[in-house]
PDB file of N, CA and C in Angstrom:
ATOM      1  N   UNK A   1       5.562   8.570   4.624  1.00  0.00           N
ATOM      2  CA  UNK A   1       4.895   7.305   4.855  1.00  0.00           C
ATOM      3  C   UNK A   1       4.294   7.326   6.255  1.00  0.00           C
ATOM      4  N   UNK A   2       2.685   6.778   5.929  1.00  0.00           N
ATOM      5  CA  UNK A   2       2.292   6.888   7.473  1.00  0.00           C
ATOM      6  C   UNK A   2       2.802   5.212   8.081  1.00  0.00           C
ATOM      7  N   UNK A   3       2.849   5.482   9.884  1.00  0.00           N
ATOM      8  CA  UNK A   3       3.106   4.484  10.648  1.00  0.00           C
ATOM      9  C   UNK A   3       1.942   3.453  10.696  1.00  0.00           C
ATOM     10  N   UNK A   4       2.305   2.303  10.294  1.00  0.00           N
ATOM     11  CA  UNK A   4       1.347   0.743  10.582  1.00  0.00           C
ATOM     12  C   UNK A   4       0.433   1.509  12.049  1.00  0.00           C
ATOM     13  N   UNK A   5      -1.257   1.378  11.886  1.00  0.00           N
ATOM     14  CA  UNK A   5      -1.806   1.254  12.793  1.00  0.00           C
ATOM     15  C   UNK A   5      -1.626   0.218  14.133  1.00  0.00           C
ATOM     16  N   UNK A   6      -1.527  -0.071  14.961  1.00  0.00           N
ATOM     17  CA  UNK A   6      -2.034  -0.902  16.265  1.00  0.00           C
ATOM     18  C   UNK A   6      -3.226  -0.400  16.801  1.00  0.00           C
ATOM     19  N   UNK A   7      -3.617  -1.824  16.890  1.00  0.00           N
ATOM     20  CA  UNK A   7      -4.980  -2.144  17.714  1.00  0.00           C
ATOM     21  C   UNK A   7      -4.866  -3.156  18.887  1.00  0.00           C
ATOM     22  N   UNK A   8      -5.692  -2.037  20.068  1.00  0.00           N
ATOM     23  CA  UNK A   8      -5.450  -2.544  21.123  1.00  0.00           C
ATOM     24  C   UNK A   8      -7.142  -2.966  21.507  1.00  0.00           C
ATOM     25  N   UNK A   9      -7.235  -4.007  22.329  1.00  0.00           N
ATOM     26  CA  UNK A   9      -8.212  -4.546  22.864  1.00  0.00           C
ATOM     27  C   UNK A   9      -8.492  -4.855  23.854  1.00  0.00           C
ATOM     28  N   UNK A  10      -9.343  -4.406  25.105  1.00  0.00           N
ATOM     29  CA  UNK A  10      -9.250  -4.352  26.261  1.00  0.00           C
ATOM     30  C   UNK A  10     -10.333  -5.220  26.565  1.00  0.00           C
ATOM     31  N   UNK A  11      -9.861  -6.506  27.118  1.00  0.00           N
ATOM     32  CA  UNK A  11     -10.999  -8.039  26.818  1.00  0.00           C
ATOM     33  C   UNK A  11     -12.051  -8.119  27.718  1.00  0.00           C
ATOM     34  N   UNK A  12     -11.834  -6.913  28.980  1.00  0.00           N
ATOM     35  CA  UNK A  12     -12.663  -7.103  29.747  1.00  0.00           C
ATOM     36  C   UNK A  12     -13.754  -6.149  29.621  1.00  0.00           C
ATOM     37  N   UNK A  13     -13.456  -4.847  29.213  1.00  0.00           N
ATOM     38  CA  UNK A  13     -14.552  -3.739  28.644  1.00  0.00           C
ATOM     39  C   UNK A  13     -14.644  -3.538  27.357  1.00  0.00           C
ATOM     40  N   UNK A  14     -14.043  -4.551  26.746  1.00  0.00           N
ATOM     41  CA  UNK A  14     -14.348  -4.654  25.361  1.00  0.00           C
ATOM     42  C   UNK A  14     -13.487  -3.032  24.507  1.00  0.00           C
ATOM     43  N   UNK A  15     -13.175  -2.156  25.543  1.00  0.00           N
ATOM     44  CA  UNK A  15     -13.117  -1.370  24.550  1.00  0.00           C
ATOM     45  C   UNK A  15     -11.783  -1.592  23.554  1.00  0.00           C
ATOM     46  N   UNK A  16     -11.615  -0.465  21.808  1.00  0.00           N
ATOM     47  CA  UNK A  16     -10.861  -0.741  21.683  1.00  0.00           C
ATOM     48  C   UNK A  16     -10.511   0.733  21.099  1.00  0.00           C
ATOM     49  N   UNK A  17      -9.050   0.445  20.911  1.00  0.00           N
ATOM     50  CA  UNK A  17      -7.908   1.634  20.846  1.00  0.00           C
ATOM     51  C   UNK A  17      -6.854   1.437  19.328  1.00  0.00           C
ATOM     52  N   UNK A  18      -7.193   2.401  18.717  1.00  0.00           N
ATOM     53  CA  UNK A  18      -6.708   1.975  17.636  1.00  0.00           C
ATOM     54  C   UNK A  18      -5.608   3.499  17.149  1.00  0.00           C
ATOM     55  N   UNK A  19      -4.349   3.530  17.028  1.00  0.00           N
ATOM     56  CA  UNK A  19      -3.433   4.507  17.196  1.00  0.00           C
ATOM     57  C   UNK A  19      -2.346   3.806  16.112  1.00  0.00           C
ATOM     58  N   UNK A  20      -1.396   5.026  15.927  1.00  0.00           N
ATOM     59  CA  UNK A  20      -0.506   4.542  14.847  1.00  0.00           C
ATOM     60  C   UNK A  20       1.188   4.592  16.400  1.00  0.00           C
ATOM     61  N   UNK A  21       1.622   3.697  15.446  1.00  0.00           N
ATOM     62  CA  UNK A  21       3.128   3.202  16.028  1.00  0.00           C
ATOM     63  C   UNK A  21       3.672   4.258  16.566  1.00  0.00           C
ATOM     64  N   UNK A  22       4.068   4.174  18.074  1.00  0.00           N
ATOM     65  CA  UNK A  22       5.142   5.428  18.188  1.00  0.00           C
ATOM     66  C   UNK A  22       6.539   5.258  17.901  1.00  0.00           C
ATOM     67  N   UNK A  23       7.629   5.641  17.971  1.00  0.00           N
ATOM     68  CA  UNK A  23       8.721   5.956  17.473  1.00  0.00           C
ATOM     69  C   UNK A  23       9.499   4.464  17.623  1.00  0.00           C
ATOM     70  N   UNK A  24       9.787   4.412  19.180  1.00  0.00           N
ATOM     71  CA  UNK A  24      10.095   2.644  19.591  1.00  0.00           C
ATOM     72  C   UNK A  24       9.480   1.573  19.245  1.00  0.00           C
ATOM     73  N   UNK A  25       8.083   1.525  18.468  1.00  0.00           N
ATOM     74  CA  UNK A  25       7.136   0.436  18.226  1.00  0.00           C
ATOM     75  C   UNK A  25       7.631   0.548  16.919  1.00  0.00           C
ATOM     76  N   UNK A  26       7.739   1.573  15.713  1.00  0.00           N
ATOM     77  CA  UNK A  26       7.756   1.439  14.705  1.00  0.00           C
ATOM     78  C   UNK A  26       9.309   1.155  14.486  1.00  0.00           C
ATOM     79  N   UNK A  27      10.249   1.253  15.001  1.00  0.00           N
ATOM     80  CA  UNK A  27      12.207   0.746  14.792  1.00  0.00           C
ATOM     81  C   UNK A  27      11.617  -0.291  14.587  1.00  0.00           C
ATOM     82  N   UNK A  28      11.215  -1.357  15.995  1.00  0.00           N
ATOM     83  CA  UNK A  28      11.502  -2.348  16.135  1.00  0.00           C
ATOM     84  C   UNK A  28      10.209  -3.055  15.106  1.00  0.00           C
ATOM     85  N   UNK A  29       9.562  -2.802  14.482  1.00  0.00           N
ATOM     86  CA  UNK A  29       8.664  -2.954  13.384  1.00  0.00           C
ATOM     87  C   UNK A  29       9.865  -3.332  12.179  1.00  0.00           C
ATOM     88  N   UNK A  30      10.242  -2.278  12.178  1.00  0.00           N
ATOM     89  CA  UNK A  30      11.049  -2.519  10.581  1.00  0.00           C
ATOM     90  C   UNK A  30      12.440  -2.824  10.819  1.00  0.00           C
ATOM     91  N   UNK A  31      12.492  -3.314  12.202  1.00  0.00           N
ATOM     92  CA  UNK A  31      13.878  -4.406  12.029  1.00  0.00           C
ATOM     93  C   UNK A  31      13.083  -5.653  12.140  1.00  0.00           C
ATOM     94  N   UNK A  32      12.286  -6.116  12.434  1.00  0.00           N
ATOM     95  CA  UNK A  32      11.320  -7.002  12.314  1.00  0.00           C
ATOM     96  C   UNK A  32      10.732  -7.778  10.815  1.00  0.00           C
ATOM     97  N   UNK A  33      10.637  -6.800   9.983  1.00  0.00           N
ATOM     98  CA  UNK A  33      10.771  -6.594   8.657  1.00  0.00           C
ATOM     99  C   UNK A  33      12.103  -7.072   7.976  1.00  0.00           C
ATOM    100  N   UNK A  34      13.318  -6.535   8.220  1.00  0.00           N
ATOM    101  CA  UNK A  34      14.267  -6.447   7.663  1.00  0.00           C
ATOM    102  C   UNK A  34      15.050  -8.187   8.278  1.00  0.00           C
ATOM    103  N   UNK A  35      14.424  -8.499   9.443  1.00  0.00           N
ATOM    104  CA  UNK A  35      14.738  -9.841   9.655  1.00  0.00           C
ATOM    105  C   UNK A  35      14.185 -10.944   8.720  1.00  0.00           C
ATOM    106  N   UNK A  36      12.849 -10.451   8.768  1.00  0.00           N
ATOM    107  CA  UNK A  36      11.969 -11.668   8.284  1.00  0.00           C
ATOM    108  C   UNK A  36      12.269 -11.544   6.325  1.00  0.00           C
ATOM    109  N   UNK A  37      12.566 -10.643   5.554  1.00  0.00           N
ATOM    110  CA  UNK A  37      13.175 -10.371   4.442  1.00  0.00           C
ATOM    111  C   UNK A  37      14.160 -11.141   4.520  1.00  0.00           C
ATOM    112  N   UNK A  38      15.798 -11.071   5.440  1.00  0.00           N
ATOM    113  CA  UNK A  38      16.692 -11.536   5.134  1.00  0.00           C
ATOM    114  C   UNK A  38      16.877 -13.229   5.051  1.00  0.00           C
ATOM    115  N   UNK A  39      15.540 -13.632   6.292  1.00  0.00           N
ATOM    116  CA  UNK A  39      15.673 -14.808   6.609  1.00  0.00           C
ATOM    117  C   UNK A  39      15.022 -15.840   5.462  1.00  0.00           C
ATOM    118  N   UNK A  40      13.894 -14.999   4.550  1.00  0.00           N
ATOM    119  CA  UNK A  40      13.459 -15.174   3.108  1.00  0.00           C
ATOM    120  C   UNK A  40      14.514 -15.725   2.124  1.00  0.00           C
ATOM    121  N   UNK A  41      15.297 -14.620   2.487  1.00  0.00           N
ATOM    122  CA  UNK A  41      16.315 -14.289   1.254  1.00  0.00           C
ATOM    123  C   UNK A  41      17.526 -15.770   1.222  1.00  0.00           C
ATOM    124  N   UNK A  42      17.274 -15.953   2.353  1.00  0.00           N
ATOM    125  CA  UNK A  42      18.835 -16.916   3.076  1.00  0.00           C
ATOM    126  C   UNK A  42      17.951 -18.521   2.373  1.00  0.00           C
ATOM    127  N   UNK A  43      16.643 -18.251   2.919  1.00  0.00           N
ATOM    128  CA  UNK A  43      16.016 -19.756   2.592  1.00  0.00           C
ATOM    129  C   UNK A  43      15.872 -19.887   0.897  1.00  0.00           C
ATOM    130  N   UNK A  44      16.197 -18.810   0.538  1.00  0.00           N
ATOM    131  CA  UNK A  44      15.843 -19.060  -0.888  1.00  0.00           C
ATOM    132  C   UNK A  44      17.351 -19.732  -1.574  1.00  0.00           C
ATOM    133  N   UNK A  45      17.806 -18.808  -1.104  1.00  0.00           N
ATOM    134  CA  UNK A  45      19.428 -19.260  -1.696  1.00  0.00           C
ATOM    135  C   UNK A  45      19.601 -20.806  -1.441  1.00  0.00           C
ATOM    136  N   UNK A  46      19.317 -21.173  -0.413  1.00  0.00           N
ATOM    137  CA  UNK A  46      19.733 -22.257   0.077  1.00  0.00           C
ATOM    138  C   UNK A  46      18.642 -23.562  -1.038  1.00  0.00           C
ATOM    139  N   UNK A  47      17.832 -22.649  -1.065  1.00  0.00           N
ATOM    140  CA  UNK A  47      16.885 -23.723  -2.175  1.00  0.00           C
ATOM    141  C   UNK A  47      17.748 -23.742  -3.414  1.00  0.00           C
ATOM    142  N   UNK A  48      17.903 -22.685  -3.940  1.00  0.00           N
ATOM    143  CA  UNK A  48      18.497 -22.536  -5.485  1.00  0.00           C
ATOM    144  C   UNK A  48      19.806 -23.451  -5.462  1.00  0.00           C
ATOM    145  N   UNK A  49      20.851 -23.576  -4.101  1.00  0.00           N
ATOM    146  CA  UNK A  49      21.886 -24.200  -3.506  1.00  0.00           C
ATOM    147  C   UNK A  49      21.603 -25.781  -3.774  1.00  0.00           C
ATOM    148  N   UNK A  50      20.281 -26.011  -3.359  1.00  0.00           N
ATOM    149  CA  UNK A  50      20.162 -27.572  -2.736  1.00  0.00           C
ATOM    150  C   UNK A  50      19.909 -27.704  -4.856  1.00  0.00           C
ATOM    151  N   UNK A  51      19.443 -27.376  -5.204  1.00  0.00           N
ATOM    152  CA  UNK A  51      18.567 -27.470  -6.817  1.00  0.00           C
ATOM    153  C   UNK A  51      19.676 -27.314  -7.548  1.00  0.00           C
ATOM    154  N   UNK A  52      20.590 -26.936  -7.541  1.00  0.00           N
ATOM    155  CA  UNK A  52      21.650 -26.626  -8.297  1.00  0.00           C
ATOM    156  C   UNK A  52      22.309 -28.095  -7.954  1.00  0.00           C
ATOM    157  N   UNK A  53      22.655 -28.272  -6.962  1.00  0.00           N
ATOM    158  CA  UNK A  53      23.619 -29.518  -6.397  1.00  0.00           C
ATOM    159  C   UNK A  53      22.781 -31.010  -6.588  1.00  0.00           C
ATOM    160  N   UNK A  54      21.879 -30.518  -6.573  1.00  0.00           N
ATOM    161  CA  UNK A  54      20.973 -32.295  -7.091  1.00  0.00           C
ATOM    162  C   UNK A  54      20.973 -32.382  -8.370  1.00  0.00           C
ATOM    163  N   UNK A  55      20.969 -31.005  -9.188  1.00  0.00           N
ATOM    164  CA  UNK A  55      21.211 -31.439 -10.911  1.00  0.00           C
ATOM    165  C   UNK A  55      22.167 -31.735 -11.427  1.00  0.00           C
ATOM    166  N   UNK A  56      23.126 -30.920 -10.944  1.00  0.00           N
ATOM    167  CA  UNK A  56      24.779 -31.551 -10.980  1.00  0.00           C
ATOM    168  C   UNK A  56      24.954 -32.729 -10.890  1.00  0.00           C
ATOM    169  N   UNK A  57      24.414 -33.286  -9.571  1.00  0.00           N
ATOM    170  CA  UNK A  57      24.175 -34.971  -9.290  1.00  0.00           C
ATOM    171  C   UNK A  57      23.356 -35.370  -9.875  1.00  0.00           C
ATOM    172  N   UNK A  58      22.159 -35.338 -10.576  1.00  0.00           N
ATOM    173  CA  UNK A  58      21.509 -35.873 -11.631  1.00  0.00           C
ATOM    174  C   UNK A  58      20.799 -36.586 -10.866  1.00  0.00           C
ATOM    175  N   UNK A  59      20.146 -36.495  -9.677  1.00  0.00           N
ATOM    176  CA  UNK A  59      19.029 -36.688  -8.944  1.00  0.00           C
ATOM    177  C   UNK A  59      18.130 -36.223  -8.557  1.00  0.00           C
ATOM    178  N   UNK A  60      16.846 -36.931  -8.330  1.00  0.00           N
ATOM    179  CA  UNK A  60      16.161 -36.434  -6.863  1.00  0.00           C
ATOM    180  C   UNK A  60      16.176 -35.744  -5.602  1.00  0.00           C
ATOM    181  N   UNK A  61      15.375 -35.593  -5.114  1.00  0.00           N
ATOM    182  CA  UNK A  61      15.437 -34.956  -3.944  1.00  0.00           C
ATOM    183  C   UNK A  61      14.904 -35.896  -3.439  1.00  0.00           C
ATOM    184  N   UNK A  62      14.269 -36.608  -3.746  1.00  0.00           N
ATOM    185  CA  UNK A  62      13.595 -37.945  -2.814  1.00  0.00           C
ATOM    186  C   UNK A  62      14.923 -38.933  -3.080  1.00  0.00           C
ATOM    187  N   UNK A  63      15.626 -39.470  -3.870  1.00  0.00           N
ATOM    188  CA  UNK A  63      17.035 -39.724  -4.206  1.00  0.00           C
ATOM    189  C   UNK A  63      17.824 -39.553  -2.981  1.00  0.00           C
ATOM    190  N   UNK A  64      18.231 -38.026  -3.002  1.00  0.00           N
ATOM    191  CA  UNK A  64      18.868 -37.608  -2.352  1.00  0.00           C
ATOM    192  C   UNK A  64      18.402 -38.239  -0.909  1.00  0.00           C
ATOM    193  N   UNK A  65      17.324 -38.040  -0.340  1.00  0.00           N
ATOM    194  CA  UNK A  65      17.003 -38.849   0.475  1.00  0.00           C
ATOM    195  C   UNK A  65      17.274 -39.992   1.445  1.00  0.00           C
ATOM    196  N   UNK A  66      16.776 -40.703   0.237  1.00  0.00           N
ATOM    197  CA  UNK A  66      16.866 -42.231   0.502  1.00  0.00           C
ATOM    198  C   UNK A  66      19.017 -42.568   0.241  1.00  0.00           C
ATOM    199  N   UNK A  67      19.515 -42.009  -0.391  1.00  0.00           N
ATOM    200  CA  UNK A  67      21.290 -42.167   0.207  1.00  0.00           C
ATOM    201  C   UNK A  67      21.700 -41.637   1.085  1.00  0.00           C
ATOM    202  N   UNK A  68      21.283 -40.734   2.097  1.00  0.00           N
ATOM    203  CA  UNK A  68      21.219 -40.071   3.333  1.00  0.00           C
ATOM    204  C   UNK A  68      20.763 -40.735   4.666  1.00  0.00           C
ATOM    205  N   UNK A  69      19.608 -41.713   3.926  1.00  0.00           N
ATOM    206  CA  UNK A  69      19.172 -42.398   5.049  1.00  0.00           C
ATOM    207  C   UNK A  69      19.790 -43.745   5.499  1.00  0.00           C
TER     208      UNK A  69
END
């Protein structure tokens, strides 16, 4: 697998630089990855969590709501 390109842009001479990830850019790439996956994963559960527990209760989510408030 090739490494995610970076592009660099130099604002004052315009020039630009376009190179693939070196070794330290690409770790912290795919723990970057592996965060933003887990943090997916966590919000989902927590949906299926909240959806499960309002049908049980035989409500809304706007329901749920408004007895909260």
């Amino acid at each position: 697998m090739s490494k995610p390109i970076i592009k660099i842009v130099d604002c004052a001479s315009g020039e630009v630089i376009e190179r693939e990830m070196n070794a330290a850019e690409f770790k912290q790439y795919e723990e970057n990855v592996k965060s933003v996956e887990k943090q997916k994963a966590e919000a989902e559960s927590k949906a299926i969590a909240k959806a499960v527990l309002l049908e049980k209760l035989g409500i809304t989510a706007e329901e749920a709501v408004l007895l909260l408030s």
